[in-house]
N, C-alpha and C. Protein backbone atom coordinates (compact mmCIF):
# COMPACT_ATOMS: atom_id res chain seq x y z
N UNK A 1 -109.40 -21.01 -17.45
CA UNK A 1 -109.86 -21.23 -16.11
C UNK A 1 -109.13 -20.30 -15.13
N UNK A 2 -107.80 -20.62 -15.45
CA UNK A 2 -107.27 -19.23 -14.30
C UNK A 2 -107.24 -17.89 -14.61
N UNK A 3 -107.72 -17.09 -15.74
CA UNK A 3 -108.28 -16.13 -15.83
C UNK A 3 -109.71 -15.58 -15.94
N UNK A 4 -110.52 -17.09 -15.27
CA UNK A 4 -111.97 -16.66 -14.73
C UNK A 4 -111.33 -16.82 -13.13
N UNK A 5 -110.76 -17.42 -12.76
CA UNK A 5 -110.34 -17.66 -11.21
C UNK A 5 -109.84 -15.75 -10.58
N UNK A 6 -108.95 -15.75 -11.54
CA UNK A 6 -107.82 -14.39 -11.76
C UNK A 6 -109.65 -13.10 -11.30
N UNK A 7 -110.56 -13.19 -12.72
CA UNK A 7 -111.36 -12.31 -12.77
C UNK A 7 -112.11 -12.24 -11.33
N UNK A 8 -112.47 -13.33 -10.84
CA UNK A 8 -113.51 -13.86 -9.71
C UNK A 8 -112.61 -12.90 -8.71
N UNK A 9 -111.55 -13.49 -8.18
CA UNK A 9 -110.68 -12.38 -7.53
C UNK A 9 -110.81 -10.71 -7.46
N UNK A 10 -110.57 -10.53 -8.54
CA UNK A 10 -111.09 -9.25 -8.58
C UNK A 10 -111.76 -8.62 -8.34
N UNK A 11 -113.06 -9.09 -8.48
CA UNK A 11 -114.46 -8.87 -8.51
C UNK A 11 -114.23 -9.08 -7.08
N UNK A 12 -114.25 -9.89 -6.25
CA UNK A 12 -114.68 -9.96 -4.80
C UNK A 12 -113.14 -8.97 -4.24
N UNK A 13 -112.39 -8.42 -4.20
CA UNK A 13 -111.76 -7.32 -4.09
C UNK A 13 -112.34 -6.59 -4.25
N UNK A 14 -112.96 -6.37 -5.43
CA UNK A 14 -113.24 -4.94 -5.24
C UNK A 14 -114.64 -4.22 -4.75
N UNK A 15 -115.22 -5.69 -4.64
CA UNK A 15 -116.54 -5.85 -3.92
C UNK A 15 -116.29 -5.24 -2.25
N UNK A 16 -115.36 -6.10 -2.16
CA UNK A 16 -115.03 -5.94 -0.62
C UNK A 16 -114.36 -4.39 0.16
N UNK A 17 -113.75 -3.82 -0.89
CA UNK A 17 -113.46 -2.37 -1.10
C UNK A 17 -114.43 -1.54 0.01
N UNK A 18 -114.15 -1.00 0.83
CA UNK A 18 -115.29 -0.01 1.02
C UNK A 18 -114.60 1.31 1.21
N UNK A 19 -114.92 2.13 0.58
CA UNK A 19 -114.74 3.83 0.81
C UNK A 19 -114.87 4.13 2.28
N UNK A 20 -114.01 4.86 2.38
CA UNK A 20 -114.28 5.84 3.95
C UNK A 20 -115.33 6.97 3.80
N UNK A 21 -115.73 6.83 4.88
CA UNK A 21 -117.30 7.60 5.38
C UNK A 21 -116.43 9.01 5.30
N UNK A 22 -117.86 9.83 4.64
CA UNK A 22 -117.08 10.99 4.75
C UNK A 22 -117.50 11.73 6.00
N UNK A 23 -116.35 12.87 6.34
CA UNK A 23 -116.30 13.32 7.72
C UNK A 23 -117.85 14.20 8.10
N UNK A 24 -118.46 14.29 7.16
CA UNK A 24 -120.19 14.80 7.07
C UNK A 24 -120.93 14.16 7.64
N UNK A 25 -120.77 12.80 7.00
CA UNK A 25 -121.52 11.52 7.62
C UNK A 25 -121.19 11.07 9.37
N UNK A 26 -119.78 10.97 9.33
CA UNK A 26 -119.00 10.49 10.26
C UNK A 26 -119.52 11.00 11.82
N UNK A 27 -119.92 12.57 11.50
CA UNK A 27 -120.43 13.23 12.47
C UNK A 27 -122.05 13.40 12.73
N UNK A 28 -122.56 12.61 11.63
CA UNK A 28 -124.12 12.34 12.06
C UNK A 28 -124.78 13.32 10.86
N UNK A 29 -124.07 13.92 10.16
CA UNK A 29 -124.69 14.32 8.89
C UNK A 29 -125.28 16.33 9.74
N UNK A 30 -126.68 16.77 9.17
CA UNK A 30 -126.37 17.66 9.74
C UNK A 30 -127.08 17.41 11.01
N UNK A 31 -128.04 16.59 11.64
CA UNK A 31 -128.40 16.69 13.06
C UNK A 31 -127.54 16.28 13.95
N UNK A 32 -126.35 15.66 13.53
CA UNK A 32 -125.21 15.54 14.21
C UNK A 32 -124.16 16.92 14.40
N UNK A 33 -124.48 17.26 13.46
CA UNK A 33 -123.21 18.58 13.33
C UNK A 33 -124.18 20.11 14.11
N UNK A 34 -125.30 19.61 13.81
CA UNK A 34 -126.37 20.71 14.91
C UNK A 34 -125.59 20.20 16.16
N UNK A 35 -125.97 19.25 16.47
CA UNK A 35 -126.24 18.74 18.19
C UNK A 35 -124.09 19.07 18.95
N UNK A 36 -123.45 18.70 17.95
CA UNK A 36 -122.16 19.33 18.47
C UNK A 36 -122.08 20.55 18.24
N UNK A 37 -122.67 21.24 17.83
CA UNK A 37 -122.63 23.13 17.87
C UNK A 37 -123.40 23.48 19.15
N UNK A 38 -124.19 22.83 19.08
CA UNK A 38 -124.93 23.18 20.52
C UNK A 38 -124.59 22.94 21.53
N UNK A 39 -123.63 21.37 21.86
CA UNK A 39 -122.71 21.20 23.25
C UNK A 39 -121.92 22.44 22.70
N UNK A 40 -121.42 22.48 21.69
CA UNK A 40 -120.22 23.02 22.15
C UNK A 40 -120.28 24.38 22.58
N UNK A 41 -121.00 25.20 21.53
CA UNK A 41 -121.76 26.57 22.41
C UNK A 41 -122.30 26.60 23.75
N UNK A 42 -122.47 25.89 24.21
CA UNK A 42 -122.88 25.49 25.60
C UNK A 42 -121.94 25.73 26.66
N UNK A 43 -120.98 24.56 26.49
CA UNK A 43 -119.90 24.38 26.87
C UNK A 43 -118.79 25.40 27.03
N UNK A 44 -118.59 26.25 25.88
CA UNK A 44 -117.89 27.88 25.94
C UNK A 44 -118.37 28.36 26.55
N UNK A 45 -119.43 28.89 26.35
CA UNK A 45 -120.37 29.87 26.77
C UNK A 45 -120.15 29.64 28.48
N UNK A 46 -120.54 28.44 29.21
CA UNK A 46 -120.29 28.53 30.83
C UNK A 46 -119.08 28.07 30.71
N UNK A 47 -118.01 27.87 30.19
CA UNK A 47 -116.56 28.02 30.55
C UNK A 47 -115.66 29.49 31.28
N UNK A 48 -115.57 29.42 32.66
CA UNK A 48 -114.79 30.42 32.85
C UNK A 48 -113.65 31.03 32.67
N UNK A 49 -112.95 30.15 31.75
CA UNK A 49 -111.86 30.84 31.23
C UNK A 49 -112.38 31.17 29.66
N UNK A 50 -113.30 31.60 29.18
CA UNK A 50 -113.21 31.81 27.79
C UNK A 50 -114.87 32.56 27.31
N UNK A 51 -115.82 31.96 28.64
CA UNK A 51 -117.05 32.47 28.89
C UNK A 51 -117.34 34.40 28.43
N UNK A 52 -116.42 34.75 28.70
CA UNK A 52 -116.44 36.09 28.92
C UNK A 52 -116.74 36.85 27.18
N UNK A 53 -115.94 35.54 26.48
CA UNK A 53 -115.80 36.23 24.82
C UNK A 53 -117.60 36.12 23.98
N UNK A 54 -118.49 35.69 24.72
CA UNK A 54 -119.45 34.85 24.24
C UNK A 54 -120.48 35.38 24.75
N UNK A 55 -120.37 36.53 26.06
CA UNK A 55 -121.52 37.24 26.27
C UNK A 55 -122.05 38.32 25.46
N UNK A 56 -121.82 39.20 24.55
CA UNK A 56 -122.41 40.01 24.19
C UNK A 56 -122.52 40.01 22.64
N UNK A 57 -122.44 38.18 22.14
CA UNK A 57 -122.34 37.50 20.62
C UNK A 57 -124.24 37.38 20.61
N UNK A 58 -124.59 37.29 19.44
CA UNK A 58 -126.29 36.85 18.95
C UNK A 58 -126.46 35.19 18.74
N UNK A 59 -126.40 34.57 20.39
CA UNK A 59 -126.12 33.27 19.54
C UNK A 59 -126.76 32.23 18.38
N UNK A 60 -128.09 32.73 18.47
CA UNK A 60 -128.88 31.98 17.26
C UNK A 60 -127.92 32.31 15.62
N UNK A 61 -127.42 33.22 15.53
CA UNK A 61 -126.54 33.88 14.36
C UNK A 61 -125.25 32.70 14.75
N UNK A 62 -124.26 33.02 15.63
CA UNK A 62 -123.40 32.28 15.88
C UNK A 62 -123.16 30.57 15.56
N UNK A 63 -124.52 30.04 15.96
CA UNK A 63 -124.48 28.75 16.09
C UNK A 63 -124.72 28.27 14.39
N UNK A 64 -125.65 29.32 13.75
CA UNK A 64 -126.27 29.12 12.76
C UNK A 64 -125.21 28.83 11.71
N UNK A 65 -123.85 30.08 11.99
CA UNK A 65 -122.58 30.20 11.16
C UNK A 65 -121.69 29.12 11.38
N UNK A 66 -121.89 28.80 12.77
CA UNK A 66 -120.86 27.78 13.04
C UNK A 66 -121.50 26.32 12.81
N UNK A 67 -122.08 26.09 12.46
CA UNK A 67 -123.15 25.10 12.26
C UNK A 67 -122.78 24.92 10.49
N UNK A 68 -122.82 25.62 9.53
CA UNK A 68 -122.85 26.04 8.16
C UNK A 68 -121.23 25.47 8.31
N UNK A 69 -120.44 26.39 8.76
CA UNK A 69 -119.15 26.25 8.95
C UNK A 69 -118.46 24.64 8.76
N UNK A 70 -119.03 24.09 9.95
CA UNK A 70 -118.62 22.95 9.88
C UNK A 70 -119.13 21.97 9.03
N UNK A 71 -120.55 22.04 9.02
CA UNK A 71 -121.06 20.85 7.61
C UNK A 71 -120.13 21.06 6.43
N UNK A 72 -119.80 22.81 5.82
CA UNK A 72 -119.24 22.60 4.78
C UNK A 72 -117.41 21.99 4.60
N UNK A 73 -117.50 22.50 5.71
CA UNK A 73 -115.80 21.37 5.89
C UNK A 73 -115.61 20.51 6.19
N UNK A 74 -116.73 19.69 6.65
CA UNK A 74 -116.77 18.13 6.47
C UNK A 74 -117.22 17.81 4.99
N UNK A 75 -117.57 18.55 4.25
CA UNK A 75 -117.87 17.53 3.29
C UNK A 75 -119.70 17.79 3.12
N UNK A 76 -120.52 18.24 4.01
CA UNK A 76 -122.13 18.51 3.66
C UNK A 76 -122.73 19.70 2.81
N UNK A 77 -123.61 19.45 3.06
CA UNK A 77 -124.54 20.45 1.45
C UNK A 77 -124.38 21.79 1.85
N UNK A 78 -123.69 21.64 2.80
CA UNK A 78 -123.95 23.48 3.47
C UNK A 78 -123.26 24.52 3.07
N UNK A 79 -123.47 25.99 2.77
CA UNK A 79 -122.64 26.66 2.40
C UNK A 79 -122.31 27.88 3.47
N UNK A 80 -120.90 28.20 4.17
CA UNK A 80 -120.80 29.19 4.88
C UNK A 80 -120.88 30.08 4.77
N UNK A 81 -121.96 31.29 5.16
CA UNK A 81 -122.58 32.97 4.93
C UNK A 81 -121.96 33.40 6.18
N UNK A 82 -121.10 33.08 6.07
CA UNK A 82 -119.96 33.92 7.50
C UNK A 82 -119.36 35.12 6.69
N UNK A 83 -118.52 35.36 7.68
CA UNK A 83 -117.64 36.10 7.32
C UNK A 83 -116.27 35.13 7.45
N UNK A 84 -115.04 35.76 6.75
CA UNK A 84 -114.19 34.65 7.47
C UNK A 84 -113.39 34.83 8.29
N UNK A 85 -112.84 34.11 8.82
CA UNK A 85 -111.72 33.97 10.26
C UNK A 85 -111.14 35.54 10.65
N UNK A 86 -110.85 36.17 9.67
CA UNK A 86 -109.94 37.11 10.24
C UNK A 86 -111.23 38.50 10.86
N UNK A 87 -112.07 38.66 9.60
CA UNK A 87 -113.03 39.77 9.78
C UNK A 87 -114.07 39.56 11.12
N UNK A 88 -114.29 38.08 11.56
CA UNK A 88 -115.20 37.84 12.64
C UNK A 88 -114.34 37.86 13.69
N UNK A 89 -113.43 37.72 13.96
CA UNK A 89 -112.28 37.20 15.13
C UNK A 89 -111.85 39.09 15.20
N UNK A 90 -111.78 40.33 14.50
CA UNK A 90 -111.33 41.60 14.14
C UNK A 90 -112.04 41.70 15.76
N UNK A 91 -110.34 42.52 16.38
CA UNK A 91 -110.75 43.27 17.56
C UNK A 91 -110.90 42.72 19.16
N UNK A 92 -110.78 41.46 18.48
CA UNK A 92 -111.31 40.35 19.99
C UNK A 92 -110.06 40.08 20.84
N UNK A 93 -108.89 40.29 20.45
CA UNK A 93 -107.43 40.14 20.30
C UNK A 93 -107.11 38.78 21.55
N UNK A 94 -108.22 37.54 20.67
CA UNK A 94 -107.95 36.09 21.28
C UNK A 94 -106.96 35.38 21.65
N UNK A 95 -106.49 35.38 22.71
CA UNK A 95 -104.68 35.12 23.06
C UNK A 95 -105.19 33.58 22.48
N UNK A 96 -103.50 32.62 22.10
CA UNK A 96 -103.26 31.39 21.74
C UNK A 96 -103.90 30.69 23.15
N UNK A 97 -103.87 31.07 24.14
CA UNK A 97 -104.52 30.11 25.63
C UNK A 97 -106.14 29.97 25.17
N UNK A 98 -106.44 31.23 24.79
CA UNK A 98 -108.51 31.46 25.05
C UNK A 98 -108.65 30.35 23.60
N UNK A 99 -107.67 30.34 22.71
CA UNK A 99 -108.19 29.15 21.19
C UNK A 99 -108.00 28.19 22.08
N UNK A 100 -106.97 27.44 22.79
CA UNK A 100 -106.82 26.79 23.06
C UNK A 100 -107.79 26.04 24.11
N UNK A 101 -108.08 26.98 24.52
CA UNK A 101 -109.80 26.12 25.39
C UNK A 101 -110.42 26.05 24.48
N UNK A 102 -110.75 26.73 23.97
CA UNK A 102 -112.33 26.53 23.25
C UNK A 102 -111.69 25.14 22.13
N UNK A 103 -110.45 24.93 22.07
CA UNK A 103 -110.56 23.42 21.46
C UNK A 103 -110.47 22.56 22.67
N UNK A 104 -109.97 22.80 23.35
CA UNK A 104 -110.46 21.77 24.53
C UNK A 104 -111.85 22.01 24.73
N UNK A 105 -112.92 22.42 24.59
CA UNK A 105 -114.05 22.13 24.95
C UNK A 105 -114.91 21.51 23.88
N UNK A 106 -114.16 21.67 22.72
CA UNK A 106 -115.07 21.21 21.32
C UNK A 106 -114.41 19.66 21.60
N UNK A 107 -113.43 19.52 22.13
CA UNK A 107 -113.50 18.15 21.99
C UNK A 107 -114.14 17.42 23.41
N UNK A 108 -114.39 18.04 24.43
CA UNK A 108 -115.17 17.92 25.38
C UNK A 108 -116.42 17.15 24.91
N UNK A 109 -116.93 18.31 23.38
CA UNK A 109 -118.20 18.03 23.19
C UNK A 109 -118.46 17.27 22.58
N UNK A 110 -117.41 16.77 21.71
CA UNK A 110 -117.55 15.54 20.33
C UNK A 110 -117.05 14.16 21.66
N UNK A 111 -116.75 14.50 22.53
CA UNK A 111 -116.85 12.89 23.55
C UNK A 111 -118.26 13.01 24.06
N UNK A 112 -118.70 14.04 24.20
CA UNK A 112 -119.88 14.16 24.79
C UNK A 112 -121.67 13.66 23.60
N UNK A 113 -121.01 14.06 22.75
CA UNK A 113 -121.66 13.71 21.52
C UNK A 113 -121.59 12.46 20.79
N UNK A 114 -120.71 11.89 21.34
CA UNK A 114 -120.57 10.14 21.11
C UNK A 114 -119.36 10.35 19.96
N UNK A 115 -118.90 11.20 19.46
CA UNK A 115 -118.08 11.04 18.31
C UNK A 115 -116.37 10.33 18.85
N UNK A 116 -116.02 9.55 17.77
CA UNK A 116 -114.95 8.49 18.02
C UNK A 116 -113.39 9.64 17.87
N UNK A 117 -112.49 9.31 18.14
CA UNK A 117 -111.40 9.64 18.45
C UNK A 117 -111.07 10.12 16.80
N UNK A 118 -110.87 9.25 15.56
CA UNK A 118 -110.34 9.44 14.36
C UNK A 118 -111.27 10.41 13.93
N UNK A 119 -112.92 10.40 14.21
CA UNK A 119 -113.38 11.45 13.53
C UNK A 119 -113.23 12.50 14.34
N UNK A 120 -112.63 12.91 15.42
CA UNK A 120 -112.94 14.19 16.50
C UNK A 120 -111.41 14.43 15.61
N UNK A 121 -110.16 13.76 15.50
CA UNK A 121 -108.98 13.99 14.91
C UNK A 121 -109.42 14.79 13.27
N UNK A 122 -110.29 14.09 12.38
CA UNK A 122 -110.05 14.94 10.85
C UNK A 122 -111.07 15.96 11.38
N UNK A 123 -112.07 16.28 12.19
CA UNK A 123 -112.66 18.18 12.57
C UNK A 123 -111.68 18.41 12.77
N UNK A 124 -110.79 18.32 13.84
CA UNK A 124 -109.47 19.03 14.74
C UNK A 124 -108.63 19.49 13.18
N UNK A 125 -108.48 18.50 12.42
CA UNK A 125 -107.91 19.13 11.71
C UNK A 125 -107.17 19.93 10.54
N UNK A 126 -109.43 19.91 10.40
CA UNK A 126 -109.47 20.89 9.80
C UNK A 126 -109.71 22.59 10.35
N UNK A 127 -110.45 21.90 11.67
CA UNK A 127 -110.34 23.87 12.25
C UNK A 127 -109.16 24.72 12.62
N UNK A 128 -108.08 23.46 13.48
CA UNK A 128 -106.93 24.00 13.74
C UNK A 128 -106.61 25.23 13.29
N UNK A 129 -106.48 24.44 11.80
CA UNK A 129 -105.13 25.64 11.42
C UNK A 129 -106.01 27.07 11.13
N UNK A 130 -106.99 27.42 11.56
CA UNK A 130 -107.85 28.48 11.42
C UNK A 130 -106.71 29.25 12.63
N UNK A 131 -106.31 28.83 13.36
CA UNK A 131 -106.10 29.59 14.46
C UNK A 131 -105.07 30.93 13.92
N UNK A 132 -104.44 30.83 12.91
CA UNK A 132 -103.45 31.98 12.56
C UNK A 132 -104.35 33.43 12.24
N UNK A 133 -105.87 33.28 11.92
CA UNK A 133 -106.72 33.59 11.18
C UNK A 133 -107.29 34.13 12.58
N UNK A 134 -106.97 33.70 13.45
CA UNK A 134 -108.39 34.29 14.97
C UNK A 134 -107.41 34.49 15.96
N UNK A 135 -106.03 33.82 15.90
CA UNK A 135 -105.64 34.65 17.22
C UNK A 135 -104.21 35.82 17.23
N UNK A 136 -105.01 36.43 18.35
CA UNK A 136 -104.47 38.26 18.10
C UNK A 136 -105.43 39.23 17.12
N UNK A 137 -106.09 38.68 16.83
CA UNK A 137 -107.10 39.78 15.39
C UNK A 137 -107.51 40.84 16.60
């Protein structure tokens, strides 16, 4: 009896178990991860401190990469046809201030986009550490 009691236990443990959403999902899957590429391109783009890097980019290309970008580092079906960090960022010579807005505005956009604090925290940080990769190139 107390090792059907013992088993029953178990079973509703591990019933009760639930996995964490992955950060793909978390952000609305990909019409979620569209719709924050688009604030957030938005959002740069008329930012006057950072506006300036974003005028003479193809943004349908841009959004498309950065869009790819992020599904696949959350965790979605997507695969990035970028280039990476160092070869796209080549020449732009992005001071640590100009990254530093444009993450203040991505998170502008994930409040703006309804996204919660813990999931705006695992994007943050995974793009972060890109920054060694984009600023000064």
């Amino acid at each position: 009896m107390k090792r059907c009691i013992g088993l029953v236990l178990v079973l509703l443990c591990a019933c009760a178990t639930t996995s964490e959403q992955s950060l793909y999902q978390a952000l609305g899957g990909q019409s979620g991860v569209e719709q924050l590429v688009e604030r957030v391109t938005d959002i740069a783009h008329n930012d006057e401190r950072i506006g300036f890097l974003f005028e003479d980019i193809d943004f349908p290309y841009f959004k498309a990469r950065l869009t790819e970008q992020i599904c696949e580092l959350s965790g979605g079906p997507c695969k990035y046809t970028g280039l990476d960090m160092t070869d796209a960022h080549s020449g732009m010579q992005i001071t640590r201030a100009e990254f530093n807005y444009f993450v203040e505005d991505l998170q502008l956009a994930m409040d703006q986009v309804g996204l919660n604090v813990p999931t705006q925290n695992r994007l943050l940080g995974l793009l972060v550490p890109m920054h060694a990769d984009i600023i000064e190139q």
